[in-house]
C-alpha atoms as a PDB file:
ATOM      1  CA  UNK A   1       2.771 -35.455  -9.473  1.00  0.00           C
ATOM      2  CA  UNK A   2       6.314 -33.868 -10.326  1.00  0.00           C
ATOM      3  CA  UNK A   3       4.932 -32.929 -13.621  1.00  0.00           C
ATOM      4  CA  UNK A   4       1.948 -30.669 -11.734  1.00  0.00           C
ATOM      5  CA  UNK A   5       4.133 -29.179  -9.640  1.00  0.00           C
ATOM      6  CA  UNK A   6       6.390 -27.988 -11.802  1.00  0.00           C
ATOM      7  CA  UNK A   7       3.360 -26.388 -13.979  1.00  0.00           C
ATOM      8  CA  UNK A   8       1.988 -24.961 -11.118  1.00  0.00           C
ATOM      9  CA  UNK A   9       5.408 -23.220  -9.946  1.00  0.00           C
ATOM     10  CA  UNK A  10       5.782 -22.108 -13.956  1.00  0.00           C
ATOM     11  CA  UNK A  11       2.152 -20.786 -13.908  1.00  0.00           C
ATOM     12  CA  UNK A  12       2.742 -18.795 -10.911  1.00  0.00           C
ATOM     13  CA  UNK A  13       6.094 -17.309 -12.428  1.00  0.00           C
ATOM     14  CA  UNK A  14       4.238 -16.524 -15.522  1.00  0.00           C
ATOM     15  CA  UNK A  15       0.805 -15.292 -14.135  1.00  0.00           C
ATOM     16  CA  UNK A  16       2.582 -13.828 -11.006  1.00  0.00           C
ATOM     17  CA  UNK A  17       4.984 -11.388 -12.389  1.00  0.00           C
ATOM     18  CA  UNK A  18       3.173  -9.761 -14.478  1.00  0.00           C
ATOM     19  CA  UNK A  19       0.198  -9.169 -12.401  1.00  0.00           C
ATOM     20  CA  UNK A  20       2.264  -7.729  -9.333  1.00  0.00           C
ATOM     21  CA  UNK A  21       4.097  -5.314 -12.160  1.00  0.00           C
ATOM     22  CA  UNK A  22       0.823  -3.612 -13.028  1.00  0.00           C
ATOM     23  CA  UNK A  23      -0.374  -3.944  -9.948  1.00  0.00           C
ATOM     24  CA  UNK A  24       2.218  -1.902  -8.826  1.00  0.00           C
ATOM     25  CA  UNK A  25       1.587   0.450 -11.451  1.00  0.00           C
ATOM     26  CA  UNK A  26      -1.623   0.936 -11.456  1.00  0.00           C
ATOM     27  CA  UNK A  27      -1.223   2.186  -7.363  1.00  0.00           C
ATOM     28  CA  UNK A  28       1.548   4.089  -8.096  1.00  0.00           C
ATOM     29  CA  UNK A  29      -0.771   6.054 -10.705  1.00  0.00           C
ATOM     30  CA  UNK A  30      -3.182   6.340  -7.793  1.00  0.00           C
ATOM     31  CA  UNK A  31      -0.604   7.789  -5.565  1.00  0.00           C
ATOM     32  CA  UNK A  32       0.242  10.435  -7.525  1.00  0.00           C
ATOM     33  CA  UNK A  33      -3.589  11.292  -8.837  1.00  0.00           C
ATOM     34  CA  UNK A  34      -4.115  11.275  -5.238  1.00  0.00           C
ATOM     35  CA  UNK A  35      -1.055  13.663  -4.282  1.00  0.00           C
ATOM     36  CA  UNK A  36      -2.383  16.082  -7.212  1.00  0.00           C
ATOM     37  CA  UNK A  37      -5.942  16.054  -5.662  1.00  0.00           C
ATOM     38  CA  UNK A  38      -5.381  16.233  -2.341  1.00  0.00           C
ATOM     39  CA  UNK A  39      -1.320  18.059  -2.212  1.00  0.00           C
ATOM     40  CA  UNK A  40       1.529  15.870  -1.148  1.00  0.00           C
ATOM     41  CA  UNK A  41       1.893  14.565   2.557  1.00  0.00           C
ATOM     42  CA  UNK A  42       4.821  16.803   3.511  1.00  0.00           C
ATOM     43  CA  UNK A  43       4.585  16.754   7.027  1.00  0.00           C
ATOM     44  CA  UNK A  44       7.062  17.537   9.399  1.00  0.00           C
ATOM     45  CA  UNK A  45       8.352  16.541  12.897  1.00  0.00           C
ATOM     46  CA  UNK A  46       6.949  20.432  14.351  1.00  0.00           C
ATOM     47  CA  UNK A  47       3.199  18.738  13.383  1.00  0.00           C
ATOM     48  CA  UNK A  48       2.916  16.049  16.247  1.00  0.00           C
ATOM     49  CA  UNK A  49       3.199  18.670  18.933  1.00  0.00           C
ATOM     50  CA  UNK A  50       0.144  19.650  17.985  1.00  0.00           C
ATOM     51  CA  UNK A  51      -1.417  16.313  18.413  1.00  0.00           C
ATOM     52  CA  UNK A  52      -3.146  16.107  21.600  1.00  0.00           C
ATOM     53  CA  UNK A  53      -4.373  13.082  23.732  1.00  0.00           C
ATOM     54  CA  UNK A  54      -7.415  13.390  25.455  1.00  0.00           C
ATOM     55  CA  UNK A  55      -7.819  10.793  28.224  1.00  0.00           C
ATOM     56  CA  UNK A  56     -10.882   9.235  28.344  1.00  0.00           C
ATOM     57  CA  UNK A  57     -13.580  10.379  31.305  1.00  0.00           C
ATOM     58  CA  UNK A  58     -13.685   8.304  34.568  1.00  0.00           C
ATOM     59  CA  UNK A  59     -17.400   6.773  33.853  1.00  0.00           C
ATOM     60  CA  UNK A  60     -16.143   5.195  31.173  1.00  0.00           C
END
């Protein structure tokens, strides 16, 4: 029983690393086709005044 769960914990290691390093970038390379397509999210602080909340009607 020691024996599999010291495999296991290797195998995870192993598989694990790996996997979340491309993972990460393959989404990074997403990001920034995504930030060429669609121009980078530079918003500022001046852009939530003109967010405005409409409360909902009273038949509701």
């Amino acid at each position: 029983m020691l024996w599999t769960a010291i495999i296991v914990g290797v195998l995870c290691v192993v598989v694990g690393v790996p996997f979340t390093y491309y993972w990460f970038r393959m989404t990074d390379r997403w990001a920034k086709d995504d930030q060429k397509r669609f121009g980078s999210p530079d918003r500022s602080v001046d852009d939530r005044e003109e967010i405005r909340i409409i409360p909902p009607s009273k038949g509701d």
